[in-house]
N, C-alpha and C. Protein backbone atom coordinates (compact mmCIF):
# COMPACT_ATOMS: atom_id res chain seq x y z
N UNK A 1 0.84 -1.16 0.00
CA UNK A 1 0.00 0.00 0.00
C UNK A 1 0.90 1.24 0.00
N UNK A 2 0.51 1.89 -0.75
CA UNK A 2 1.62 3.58 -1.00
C UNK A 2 1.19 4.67 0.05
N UNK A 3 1.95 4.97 0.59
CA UNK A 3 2.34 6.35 1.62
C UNK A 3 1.88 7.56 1.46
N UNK A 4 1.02 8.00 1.78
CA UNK A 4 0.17 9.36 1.54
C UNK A 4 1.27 10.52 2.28
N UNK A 5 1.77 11.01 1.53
CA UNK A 5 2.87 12.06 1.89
C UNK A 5 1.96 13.45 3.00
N UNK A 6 2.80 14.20 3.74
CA UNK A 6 1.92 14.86 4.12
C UNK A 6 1.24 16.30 3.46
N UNK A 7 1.99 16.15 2.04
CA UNK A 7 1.50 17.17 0.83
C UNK A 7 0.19 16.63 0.33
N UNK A 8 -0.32 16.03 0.73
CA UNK A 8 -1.10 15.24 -0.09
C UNK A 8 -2.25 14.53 0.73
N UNK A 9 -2.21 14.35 1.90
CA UNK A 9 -3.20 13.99 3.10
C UNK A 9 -1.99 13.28 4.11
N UNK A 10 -3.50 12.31 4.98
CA UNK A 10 -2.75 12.20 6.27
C UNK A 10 -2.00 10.56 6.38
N UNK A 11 -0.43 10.91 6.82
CA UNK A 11 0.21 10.25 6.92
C UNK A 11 0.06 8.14 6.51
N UNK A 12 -0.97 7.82 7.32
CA UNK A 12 -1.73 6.39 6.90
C UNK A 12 -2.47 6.16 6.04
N UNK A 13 -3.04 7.12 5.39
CA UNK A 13 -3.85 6.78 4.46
C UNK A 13 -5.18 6.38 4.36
N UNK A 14 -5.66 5.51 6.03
CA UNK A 14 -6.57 4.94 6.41
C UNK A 14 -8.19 5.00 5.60
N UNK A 15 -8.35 6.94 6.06
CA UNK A 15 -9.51 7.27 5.44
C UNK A 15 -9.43 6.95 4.14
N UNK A 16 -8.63 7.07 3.05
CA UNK A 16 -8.41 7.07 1.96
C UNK A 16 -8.73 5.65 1.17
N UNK A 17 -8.17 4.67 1.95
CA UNK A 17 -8.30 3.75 1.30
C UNK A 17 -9.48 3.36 1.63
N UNK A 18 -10.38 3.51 2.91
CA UNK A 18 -11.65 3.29 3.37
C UNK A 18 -12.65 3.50 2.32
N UNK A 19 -12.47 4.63 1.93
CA UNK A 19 -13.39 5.31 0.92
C UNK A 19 -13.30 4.76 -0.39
N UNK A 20 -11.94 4.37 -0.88
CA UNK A 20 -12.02 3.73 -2.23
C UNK A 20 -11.98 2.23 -1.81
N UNK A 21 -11.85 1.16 -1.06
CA UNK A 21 -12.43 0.07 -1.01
C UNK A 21 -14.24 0.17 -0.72
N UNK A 22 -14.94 0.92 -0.38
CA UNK A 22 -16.05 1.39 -0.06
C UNK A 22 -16.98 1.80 -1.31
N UNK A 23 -16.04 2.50 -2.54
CA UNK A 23 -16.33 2.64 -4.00
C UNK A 23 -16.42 1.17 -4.19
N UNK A 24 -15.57 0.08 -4.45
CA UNK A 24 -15.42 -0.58 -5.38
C UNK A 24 -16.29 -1.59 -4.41
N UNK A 25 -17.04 -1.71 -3.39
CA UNK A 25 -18.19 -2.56 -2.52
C UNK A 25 -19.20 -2.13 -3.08
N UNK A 26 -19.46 -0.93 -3.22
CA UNK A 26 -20.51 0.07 -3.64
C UNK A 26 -21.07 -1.01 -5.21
N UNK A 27 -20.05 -0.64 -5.56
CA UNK A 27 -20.00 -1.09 -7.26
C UNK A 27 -20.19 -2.54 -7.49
N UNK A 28 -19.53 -3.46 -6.65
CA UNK A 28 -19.58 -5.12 -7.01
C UNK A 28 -21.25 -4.98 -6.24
N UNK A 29 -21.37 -4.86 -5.13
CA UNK A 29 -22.66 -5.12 -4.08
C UNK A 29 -23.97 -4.54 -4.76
N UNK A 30 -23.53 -4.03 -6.14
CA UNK A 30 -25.19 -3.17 -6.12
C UNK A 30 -25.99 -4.58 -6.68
N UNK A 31 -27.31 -5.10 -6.24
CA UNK A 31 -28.22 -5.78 -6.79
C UNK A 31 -27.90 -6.07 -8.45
N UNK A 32 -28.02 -5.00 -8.91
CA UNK A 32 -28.28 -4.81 -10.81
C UNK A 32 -26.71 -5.60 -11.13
N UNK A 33 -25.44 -4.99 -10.55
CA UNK A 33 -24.32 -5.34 -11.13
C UNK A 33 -24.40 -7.09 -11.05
N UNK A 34 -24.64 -7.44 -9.81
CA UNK A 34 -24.63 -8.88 -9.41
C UNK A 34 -25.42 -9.62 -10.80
N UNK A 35 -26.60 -8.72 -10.87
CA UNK A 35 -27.36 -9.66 -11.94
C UNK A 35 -26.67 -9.70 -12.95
N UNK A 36 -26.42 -8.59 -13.43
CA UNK A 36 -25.15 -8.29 -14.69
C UNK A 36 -24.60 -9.28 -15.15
N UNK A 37 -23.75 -9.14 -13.82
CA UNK A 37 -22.28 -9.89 -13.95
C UNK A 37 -22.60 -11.75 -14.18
N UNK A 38 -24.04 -12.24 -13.27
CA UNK A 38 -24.13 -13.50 -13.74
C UNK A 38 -25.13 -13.35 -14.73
N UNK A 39 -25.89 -12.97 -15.72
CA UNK A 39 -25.94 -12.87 -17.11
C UNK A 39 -24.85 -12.91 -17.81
N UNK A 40 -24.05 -12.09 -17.83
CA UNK A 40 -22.77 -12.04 -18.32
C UNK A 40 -21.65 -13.20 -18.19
N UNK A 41 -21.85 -13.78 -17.63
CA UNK A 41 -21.29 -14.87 -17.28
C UNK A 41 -21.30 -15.99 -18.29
N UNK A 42 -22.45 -16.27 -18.91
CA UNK A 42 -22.54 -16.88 -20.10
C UNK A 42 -21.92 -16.13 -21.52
N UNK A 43 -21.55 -15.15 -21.61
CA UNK A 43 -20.36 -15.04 -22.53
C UNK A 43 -21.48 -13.40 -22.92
N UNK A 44 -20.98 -12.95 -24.35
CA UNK A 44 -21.21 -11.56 -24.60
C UNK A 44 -22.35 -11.41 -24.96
N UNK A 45 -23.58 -10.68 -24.79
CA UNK A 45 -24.69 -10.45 -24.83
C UNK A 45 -24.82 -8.82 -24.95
N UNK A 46 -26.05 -8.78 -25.95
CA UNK A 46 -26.39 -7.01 -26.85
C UNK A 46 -27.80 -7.07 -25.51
N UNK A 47 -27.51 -5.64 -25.67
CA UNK A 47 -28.12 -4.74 -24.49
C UNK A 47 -29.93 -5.56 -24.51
N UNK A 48 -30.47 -5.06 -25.21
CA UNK A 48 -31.77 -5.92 -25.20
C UNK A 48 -31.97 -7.69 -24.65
N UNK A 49 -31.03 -8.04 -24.97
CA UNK A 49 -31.29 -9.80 -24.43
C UNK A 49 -30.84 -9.81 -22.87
N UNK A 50 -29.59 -8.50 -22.35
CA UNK A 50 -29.46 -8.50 -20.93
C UNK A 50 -31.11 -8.08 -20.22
N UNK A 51 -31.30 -6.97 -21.18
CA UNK A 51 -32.76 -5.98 -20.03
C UNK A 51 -33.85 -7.20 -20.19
N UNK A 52 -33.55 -8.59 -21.05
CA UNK A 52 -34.76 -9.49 -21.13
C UNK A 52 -34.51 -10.49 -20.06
N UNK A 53 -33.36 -10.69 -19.59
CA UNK A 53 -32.90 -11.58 -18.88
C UNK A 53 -33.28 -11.55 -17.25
N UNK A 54 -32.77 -9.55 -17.04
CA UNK A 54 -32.57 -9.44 -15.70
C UNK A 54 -34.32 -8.77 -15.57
N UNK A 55 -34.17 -9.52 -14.85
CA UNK A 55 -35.99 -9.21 -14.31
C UNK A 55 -36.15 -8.01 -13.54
N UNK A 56 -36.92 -7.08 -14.14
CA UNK A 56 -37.36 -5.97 -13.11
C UNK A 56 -36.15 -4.80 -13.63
N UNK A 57 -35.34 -4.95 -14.12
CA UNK A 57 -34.31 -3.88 -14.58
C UNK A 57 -34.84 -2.84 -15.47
N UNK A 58 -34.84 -1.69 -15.51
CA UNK A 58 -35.25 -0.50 -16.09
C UNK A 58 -33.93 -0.28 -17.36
N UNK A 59 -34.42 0.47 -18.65
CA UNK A 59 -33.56 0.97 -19.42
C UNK A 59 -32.79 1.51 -18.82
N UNK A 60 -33.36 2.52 -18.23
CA UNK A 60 -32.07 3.53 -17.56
C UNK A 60 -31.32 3.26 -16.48
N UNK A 61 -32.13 1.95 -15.88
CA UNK A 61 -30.95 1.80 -14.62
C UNK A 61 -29.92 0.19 -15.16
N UNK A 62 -30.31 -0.29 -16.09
CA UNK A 62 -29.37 -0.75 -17.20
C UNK A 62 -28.52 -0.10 -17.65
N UNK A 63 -28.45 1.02 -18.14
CA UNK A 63 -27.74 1.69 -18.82
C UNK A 63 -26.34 2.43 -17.79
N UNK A 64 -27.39 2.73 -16.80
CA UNK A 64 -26.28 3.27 -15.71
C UNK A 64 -25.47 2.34 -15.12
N UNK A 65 -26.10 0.93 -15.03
CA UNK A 65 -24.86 -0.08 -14.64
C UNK A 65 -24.34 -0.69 -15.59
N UNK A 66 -23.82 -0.58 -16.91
CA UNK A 66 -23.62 -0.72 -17.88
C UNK A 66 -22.35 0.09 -17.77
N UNK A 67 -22.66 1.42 -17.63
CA UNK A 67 -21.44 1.93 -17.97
C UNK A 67 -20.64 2.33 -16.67
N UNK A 68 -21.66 2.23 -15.62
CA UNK A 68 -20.47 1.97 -14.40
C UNK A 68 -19.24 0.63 -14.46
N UNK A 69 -19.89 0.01 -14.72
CA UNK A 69 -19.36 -1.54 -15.06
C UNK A 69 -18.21 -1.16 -16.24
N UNK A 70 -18.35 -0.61 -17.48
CA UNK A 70 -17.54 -0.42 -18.87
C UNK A 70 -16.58 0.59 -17.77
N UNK A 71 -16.75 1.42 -16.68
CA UNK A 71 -16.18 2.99 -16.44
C UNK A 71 -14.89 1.92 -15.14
N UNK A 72 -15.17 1.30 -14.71
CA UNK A 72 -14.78 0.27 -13.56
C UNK A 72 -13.94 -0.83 -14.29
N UNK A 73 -14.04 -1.12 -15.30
CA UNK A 73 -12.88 -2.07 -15.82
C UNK A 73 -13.83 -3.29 -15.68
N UNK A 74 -14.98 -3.44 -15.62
CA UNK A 74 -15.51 -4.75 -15.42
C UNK A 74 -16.18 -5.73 -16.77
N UNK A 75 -16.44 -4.33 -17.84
CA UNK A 75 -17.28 -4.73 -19.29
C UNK A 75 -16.80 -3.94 -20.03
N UNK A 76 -16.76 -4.68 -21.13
CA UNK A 76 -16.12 -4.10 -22.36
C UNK A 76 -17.35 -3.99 -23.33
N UNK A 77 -17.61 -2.74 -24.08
CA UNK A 77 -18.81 -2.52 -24.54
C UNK A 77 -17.86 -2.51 -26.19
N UNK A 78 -18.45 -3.47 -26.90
CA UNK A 78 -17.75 -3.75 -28.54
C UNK A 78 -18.93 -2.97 -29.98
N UNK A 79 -18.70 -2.16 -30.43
CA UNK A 79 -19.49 -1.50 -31.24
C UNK A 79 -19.26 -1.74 -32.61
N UNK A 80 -19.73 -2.80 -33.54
CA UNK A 80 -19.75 -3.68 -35.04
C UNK A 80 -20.60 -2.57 -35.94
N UNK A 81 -19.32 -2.15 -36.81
CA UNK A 81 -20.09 -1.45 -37.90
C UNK A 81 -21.25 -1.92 -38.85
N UNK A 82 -22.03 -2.12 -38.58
CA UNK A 82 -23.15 -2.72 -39.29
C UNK A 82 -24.46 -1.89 -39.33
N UNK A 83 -25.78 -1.78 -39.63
CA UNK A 83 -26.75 -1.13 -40.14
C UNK A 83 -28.08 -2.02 -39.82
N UNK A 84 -28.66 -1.53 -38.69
CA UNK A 84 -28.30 -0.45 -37.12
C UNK A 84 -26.94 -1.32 -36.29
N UNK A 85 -26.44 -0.31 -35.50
CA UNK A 85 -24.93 -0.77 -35.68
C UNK A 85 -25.67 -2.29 -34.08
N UNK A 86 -24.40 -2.66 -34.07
CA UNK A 86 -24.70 -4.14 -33.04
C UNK A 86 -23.65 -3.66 -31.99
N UNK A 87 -24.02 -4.02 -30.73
CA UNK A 87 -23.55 -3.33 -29.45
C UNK A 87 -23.58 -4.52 -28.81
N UNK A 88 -22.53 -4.93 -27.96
CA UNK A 88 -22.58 -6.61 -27.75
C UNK A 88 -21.76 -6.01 -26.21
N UNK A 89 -21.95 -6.51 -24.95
CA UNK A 89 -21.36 -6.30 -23.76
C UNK A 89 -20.85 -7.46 -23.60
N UNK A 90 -19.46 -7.15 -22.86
CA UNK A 90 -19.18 -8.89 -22.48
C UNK A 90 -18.56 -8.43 -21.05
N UNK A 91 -17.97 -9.40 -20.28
CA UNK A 91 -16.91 -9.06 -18.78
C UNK A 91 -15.68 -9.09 -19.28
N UNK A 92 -14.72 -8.14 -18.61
CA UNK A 92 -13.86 -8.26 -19.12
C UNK A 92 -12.79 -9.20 -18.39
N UNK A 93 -11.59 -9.69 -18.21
CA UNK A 93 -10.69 -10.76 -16.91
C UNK A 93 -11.27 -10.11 -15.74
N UNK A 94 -11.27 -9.05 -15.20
CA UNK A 94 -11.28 -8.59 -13.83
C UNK A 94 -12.40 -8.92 -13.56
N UNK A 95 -13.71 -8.52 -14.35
CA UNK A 95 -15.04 -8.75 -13.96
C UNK A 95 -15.61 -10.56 -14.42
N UNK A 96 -14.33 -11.30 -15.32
CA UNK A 96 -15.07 -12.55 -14.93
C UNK A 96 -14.41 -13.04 -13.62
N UNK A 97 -13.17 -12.27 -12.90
CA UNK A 97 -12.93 -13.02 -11.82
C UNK A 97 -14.23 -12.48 -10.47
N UNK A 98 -15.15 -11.70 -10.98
CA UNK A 98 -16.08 -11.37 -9.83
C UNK A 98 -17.24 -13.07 -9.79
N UNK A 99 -17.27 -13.90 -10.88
CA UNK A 99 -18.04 -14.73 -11.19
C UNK A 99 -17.95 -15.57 -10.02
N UNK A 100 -16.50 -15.97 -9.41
CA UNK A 100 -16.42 -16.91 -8.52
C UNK A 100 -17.19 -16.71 -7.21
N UNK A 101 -16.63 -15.28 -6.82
CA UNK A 101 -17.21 -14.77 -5.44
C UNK A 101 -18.43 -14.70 -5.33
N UNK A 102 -19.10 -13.96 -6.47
CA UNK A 102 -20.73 -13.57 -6.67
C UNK A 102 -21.23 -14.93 -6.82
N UNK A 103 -21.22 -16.02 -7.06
CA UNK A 103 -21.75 -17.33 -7.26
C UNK A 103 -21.78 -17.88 -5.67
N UNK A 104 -20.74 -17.59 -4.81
CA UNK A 104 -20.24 -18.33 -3.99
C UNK A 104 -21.18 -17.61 -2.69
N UNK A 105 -21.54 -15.80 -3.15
CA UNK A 105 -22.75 -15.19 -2.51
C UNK A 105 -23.92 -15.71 -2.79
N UNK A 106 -24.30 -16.18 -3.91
CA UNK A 106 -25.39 -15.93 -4.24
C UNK A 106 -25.78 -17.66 -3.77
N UNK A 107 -25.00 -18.36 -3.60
CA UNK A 107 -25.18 -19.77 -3.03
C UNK A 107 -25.93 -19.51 -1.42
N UNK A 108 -24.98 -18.73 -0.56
CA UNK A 108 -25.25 -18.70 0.45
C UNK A 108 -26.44 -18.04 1.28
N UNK A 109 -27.18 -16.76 -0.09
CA UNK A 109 -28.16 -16.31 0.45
C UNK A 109 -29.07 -17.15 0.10
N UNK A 110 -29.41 -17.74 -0.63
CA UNK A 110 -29.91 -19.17 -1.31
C UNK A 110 -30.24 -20.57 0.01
N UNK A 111 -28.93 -21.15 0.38
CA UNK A 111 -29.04 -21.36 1.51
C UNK A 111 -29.92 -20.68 2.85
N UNK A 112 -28.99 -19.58 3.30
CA UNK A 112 -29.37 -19.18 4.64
C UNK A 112 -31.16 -18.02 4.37
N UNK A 113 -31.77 -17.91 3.23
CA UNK A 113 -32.64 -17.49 2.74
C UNK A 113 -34.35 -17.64 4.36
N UNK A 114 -34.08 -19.47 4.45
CA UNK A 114 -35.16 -19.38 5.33
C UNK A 114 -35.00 -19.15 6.69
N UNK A 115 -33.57 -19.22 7.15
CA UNK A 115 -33.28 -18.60 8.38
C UNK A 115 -32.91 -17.11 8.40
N UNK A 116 -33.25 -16.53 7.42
CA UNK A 116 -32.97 -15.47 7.43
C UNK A 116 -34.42 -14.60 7.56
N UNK A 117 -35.27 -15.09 6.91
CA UNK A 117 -36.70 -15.10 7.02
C UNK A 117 -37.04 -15.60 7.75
N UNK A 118 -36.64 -16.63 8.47
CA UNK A 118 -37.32 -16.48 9.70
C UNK A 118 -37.12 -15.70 11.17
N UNK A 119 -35.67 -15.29 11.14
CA UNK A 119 -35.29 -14.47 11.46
C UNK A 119 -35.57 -13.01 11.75
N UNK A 120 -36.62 -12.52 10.81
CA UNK A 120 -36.98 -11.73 10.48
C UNK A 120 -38.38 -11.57 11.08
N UNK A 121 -39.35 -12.50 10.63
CA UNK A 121 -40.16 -12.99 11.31
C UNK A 121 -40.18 -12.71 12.63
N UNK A 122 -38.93 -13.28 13.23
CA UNK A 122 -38.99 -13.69 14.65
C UNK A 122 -38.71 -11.85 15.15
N UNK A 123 -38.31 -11.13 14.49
CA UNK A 123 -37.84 -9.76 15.73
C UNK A 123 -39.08 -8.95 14.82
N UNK A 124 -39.54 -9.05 13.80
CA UNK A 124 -40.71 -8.27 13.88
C UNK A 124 -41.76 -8.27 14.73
N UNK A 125 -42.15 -9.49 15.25
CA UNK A 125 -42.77 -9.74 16.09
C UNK A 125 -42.43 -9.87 17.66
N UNK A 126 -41.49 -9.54 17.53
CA UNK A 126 -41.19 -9.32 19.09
C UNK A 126 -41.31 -7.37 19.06
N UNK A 127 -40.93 -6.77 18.21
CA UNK A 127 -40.96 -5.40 17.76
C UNK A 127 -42.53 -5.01 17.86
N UNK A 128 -43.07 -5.72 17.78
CA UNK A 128 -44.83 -5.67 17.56
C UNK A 128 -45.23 -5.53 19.04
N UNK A 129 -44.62 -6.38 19.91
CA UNK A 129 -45.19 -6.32 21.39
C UNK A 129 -45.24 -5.18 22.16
């Protein structure tokens, strides 16, 4: 980890790196990217067959994780001169290495899903008393 001079902020860095590991949680953790990223997972797909895939996704909030994702190093957006032109998204190495982890989440909320609900259950109703 590099040394935040004191021209430049404070000595550890702490806050600094807080905030940009906190960006890039922001960015893997959002709902939409997760879906993304396992759509994407099956190899390169044009914008219309993703917004058919991921259920409940809006144009525009497609679009905005689209290019957070292309702006983040995670998707490579490929533009084929053709007539209307063809726009094909794929992951790029960094974002297929998110495939392992996000699978390995998405197992576990899967799993712990009915204790988690019931869980839930259980302090709403104690919240109720």
């Amino acid at each position: 980890m590099a040394q935040i001079t004191p021209q430049n902020g404070p000595a550890d860095g702490a806050e600094t790196d807080c905030r940009a590991l906190g960006r890039v949680l922001e960015r893997i953790g959002n709902k939409w990217t997760v879906m993304v990223v396992g759509v994407l997972s099956q190899g390169p797909m044009r914008f219309n067959a993703i917004m058919r895939t991921v259920d409940g996704v809006s144009h525009r909030m497609l679009t905005l994780t689209l290019r957070g994702l292309e702006r983040d190093g995670l998707v490579t957006r490929t533009v084929y001169p053709t007539v209307p032109p063809k726009v094909e998204y794929a992951l790029t190495e960094t974002g297929q290495s998110l495939i392992v982890p996000l699978s390995a989440l998405a197992r576990w909320a899967e799993q712990n899903r009915p204790r988690i609900t019931a869980a839930q259950a259980q302090y709403d109703a104690a919240q109720e008393r």
